[in-house]
Protein backbone atom coordinates (compact mmCIF):
# COMPACT_ATOMS: atom_id res chain seq x y z
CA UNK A 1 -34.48 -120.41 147.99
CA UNK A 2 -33.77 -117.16 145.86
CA UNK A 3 -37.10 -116.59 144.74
CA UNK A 4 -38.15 -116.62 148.60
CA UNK A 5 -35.62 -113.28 148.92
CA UNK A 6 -37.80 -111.32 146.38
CA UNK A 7 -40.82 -112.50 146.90
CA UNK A 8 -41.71 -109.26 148.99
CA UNK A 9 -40.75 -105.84 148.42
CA UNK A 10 -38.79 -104.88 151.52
CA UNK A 11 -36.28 -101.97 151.69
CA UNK A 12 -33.46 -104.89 152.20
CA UNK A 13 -34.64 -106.46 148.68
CA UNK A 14 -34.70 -103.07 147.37
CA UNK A 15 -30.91 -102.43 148.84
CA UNK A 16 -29.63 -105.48 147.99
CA UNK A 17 -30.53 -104.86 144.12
CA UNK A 18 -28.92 -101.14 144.44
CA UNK A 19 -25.67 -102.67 145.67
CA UNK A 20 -25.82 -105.14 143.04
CA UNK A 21 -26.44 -102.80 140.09
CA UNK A 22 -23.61 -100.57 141.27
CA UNK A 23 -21.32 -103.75 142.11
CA UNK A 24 -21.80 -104.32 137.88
CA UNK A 25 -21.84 -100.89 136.78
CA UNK A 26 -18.75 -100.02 138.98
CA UNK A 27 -16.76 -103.15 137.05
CA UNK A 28 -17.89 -101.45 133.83
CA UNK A 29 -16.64 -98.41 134.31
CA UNK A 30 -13.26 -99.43 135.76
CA UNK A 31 -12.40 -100.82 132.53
CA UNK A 32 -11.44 -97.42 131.35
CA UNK A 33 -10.59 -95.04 134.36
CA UNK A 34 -9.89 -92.08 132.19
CA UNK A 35 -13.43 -90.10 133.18
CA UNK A 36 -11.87 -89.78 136.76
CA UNK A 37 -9.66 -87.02 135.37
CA UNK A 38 -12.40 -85.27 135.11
CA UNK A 39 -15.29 -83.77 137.54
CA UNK A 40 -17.69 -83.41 135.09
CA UNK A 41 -17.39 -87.23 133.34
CA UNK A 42 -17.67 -88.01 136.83
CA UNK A 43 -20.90 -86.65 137.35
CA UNK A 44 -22.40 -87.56 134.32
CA UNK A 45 -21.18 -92.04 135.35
CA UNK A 46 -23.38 -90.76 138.88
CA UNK A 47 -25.98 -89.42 137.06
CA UNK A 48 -25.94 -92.35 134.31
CA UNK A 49 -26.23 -94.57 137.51
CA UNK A 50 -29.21 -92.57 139.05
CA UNK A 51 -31.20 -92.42 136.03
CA UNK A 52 -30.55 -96.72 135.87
CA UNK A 53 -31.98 -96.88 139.21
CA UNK A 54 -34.74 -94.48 139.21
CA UNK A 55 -35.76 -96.52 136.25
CA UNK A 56 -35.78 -99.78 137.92
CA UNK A 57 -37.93 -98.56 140.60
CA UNK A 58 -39.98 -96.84 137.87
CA UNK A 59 -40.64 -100.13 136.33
CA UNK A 60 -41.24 -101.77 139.53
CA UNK A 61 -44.25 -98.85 140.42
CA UNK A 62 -45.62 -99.44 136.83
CA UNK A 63 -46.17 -102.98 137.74
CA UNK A 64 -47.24 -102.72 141.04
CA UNK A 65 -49.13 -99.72 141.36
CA UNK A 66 -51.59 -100.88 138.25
CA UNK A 67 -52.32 -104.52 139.97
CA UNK A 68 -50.00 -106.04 137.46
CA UNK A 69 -47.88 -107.96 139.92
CA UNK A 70 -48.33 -108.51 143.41
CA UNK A 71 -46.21 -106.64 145.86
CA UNK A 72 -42.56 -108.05 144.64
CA UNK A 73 -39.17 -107.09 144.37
CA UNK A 74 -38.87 -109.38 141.34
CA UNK A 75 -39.23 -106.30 138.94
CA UNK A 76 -36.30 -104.78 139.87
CA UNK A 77 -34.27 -107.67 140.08
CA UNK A 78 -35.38 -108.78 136.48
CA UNK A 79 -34.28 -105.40 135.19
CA UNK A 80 -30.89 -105.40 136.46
CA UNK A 81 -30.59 -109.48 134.90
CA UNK A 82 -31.84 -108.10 131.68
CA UNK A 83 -29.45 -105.40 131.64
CA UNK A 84 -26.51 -107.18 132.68
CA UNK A 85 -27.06 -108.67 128.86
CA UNK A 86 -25.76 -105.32 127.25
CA UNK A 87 -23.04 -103.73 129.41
CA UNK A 88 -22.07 -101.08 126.66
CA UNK A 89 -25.50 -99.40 127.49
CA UNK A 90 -24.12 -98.57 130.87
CA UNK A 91 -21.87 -96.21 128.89
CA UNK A 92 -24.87 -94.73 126.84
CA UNK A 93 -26.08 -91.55 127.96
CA UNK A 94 -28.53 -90.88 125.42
CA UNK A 95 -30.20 -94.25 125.58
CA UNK A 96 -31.02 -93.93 129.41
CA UNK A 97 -32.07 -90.98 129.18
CA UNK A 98 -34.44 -91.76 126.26
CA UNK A 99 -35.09 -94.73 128.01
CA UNK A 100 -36.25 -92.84 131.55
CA UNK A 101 -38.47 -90.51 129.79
CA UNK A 102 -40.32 -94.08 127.96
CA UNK A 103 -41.12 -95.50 130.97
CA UNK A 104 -42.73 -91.79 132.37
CA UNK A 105 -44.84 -91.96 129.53
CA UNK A 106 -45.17 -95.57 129.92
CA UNK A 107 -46.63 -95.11 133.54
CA UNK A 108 -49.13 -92.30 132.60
CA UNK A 109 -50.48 -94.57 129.42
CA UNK A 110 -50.91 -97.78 131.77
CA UNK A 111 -52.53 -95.49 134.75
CA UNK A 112 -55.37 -94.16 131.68
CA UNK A 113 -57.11 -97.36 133.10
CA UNK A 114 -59.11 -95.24 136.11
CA UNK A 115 -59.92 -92.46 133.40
CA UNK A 116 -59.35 -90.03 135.69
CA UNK A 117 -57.64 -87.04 134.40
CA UNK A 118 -57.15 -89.09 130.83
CA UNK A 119 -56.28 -85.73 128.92
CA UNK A 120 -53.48 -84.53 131.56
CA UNK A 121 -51.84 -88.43 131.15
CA UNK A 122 -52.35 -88.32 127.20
CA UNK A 123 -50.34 -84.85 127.04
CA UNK A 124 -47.66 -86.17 129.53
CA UNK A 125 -47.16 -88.93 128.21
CA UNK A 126 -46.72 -87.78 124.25
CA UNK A 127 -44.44 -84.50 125.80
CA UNK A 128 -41.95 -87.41 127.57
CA UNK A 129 -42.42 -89.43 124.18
CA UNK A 130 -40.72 -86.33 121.79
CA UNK A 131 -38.82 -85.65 124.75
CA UNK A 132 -37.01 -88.84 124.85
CA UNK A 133 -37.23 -88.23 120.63
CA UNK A 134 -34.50 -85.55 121.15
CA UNK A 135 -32.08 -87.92 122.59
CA UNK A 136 -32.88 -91.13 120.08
CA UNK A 137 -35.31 -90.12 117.42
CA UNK A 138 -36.70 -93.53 116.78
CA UNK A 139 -38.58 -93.77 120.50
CA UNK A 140 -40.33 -90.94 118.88
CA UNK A 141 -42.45 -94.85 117.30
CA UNK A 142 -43.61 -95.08 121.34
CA UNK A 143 -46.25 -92.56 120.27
CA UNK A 144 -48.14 -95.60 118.83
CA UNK A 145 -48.46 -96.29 122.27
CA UNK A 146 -50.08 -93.26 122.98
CA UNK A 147 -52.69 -93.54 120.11
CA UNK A 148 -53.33 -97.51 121.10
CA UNK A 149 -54.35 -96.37 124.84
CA UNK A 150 -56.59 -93.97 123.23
CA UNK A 151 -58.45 -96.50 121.30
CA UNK A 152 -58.46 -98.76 124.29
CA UNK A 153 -59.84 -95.90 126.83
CA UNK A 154 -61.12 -92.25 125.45
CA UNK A 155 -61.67 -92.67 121.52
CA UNK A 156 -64.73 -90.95 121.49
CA UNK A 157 -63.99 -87.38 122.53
CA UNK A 158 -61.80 -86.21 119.70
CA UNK A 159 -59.87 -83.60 121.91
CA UNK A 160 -57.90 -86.62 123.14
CA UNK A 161 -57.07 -87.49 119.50
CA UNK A 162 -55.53 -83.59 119.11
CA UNK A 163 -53.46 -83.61 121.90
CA UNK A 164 -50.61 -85.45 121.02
CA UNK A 165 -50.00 -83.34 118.30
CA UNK A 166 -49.70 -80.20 121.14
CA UNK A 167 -47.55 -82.16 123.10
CA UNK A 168 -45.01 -82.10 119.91
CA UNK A 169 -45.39 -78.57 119.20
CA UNK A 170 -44.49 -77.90 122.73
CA UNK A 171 -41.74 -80.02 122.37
CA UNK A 172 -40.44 -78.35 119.10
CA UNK A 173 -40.83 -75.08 120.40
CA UNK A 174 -38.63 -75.88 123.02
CA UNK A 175 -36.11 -77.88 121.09
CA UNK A 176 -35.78 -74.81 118.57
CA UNK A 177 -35.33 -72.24 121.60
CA UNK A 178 -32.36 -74.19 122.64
CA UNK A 179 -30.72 -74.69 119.73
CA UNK A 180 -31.12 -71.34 118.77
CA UNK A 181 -29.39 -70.28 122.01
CA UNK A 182 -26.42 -72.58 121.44
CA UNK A 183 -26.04 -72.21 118.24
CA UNK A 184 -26.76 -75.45 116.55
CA UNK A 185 -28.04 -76.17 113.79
CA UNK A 186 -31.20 -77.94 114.20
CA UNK A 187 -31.93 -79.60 110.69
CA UNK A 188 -28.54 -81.27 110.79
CA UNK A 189 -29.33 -82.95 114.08
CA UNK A 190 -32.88 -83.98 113.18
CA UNK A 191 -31.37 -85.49 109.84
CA UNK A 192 -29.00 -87.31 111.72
CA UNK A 193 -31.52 -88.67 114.08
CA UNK A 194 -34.30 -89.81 111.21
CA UNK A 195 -31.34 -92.03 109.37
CA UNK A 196 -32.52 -95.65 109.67
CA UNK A 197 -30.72 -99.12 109.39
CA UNK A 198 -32.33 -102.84 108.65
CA UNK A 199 -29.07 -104.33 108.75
CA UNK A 200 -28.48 -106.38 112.15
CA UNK A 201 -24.71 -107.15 111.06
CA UNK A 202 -23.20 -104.72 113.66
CA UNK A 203 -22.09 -107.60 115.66
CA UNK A 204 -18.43 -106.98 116.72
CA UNK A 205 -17.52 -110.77 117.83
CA UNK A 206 -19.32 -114.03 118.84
CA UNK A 207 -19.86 -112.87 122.71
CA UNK A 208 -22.34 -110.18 121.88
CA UNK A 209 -23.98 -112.53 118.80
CA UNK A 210 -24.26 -115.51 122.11
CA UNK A 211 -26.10 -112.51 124.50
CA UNK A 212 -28.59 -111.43 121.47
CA UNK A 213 -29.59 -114.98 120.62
CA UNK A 214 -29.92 -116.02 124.71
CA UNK A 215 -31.73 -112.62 125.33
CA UNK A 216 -34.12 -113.39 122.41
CA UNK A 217 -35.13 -116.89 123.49
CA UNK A 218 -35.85 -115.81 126.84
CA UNK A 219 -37.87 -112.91 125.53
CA UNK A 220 -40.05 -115.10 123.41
CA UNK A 221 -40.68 -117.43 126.29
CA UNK A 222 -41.96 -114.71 128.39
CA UNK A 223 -43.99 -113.03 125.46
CA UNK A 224 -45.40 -117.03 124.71
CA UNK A 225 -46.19 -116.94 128.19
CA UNK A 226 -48.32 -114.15 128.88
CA UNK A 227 -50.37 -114.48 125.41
CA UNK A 228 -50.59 -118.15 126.89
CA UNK A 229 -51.96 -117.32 130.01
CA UNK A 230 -53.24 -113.86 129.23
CA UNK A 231 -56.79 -115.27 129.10
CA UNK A 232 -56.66 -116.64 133.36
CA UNK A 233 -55.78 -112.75 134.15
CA UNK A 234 -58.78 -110.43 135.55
CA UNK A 235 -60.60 -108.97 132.16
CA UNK A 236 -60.11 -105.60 134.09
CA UNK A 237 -56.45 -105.86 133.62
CA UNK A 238 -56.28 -106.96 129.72
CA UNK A 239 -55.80 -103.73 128.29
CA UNK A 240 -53.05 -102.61 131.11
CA UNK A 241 -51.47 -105.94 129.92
CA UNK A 242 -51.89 -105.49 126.18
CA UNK A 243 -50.17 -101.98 126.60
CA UNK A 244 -46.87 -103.79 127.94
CA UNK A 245 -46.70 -106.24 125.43
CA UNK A 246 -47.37 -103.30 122.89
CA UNK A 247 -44.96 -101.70 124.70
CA UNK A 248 -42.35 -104.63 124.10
CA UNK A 249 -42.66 -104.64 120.81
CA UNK A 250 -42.51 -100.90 119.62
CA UNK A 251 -39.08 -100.99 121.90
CA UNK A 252 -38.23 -104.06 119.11
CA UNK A 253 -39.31 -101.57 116.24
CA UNK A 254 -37.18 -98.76 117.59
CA UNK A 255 -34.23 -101.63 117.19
CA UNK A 256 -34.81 -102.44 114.07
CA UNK A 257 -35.64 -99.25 112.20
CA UNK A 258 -32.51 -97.26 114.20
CA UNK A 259 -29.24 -96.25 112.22
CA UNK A 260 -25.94 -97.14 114.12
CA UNK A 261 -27.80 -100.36 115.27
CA UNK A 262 -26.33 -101.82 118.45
CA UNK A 263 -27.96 -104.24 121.28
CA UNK A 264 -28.02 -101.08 122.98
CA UNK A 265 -31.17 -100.12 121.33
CA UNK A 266 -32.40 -102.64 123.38
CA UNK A 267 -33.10 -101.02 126.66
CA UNK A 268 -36.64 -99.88 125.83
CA UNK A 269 -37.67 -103.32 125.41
CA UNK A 270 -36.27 -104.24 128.97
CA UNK A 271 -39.19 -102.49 131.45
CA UNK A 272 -41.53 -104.09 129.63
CA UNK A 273 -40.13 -108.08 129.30
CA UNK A 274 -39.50 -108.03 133.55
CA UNK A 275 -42.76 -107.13 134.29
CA UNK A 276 -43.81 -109.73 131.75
CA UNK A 277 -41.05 -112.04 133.40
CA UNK A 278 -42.21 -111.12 137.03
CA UNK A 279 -45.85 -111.91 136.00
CA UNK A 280 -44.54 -115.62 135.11
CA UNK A 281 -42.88 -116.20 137.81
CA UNK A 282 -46.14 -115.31 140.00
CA UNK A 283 -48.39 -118.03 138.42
CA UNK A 284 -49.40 -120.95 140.05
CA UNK A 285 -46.93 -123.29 139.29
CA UNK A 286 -44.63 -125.96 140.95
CA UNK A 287 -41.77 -124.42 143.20
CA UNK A 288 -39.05 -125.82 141.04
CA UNK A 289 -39.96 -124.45 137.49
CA UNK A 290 -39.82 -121.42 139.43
CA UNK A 291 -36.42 -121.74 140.80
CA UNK A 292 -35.12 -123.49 136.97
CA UNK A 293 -36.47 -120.22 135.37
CA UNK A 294 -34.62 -117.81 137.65
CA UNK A 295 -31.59 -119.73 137.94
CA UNK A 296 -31.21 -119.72 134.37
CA UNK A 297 -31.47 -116.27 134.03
CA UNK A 298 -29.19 -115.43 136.55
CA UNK A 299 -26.53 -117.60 135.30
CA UNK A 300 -27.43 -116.27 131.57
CA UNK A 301 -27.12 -112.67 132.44
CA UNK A 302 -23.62 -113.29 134.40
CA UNK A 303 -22.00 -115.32 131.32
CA UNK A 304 -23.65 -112.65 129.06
CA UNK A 305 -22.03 -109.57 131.00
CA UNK A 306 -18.71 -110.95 132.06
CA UNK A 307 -18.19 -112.66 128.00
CA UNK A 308 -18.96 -108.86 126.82
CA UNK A 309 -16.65 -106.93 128.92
């Protein structure tokens, strides 16, 4: 069966999802062939594409590499499905980006487990964090995850507490030399950035309403899941897991607190909800559920993607 395919990490698993994330991103983007008039909009679809898949992979080492799944391809393969559920991201350059520079800080925050080198991964990590600020201010809230891992691992030496704080003077520093080079004015942009929205109206017809209300169910299932079974996991691994789920929901935050509020917005939650959905999937449990679980997403994420384009 399908879940047989992925249930080792093998560079055919690995090609198999590449093909299939270009196969869907390629359909995208040949709704609207007008960037091929261009070299550089070219570029920038290939680079949009690499970022997506050096993500993926990104995700997948997060999980693996911190004993938080066994050695799958499931990762990946959820984070294409969950993906699939907002097609217009594919088209959102600042989103990825912000969104690849989360899930570096993401991987230095869940790797503060060994305390080894803890100050090098809190600086990192809070430098990708206003990085990733520049391109959608409100993942600048993803320092919360920074300040949680310190409680969880080095609250005592109060350097650690300071260094966040250097990290965004760094990042300002740098942010004012370039905008000073090009000429732009920097207040405007960081007023536009800090506007905020509570208003999830934005819906533009029933399609995307159907893909946020199936994307939310299955979210809560997996989040039910792990605070379920969170308890059977080895106590050595609780905080790694608690900084996921954190993670999950400060990617929610950023969603609801953002001005020109799409579904979008909801790419920083989706690293975080597959390696919550590949750690269900990885229980003890009878063959079937498994299969009925990744069935159903599969056929969820197709009608979601196809009804949206």
């Amino acid at each position: 069966m399908i879940t047989s395919v992925f249930r080792k990490s093998t560079p055919l698993n690995f090609s198999m999802v590449v093909i299939l994330m270009l196969v869907f991103f390629s359909i995208f983007q040949f709704q609207d062939l007008s960037f091929t008039n261009s070299t550089f909009s070219i570029l920038n679809k290939v680079g949009l594409f690499c970022l997506l898949i050096i993500s993926m992979f990104i995700s997948s080492f997060i999980a693996k590499r911190n004993g938080l799944t066994r050695d799958s391809a499931f990762t990946i393969f959820f984070y294409l499905l969950f993906l699939l559920f907002f097609p217009s991201v594919l088209n959102n350059a600042n989103l990825i980006i912000a969104n690849f520079f989360i899930l570096l800080a993401i991987r230095r925050l869940v790797s503060l487990q060994s305390l080894k080198t803890s100050k090098e991964k809190i600086f990192d990590a809070s430098f990708c964090i206003f990085v990733a600020a520049l391109f959608h201010f409100w993942s600048i809230l993803f320092i919360l995850l920074v300040f949680i891992s310190i409680i969880l691992h080095v609250a005592r030496d109060y350097r650690n507490w300071i260094l966040p704080f250097i990290a965004l003077l760094s990042v300002l520093i740098l942010f004012l030399i370039f905008t000073t080079y090009f000429d732009i004015n920097s207040l405007e942009l960081l007023f536009k950035g800090v506007q905020t929205n509570f208003e999830i109206d934005y819906f533009t017809n029933y399609y995307q309403n159907g893909a946020f209300s199936i994307f939310a169910t299955i979210a809560l299932f997996f989040i039910v899941s792990i605070f379920i079974t969170l308890s059977s996991k080895p106590q050595l691994l609780h905080t790694s897991y608690k900084k996921i789920i954190a993670s999950f929901f400060i990617g929610i935050l950023v969603f609801v607190v953002s001005a020109n509020k799409s579904s979008d917005l909801l790419i920083f939650t989706i690293a975080p909800l597959s390696i919550l959905a590949t750690t269900h999937i990885e229980m003890p449990q009878l063959k079937l559920n498994q299969e009925l679980v990744f069935y159903s997403l599969i056929v969820c994420s197709m009608f979601a993607f196809f009804s949206q384009l």
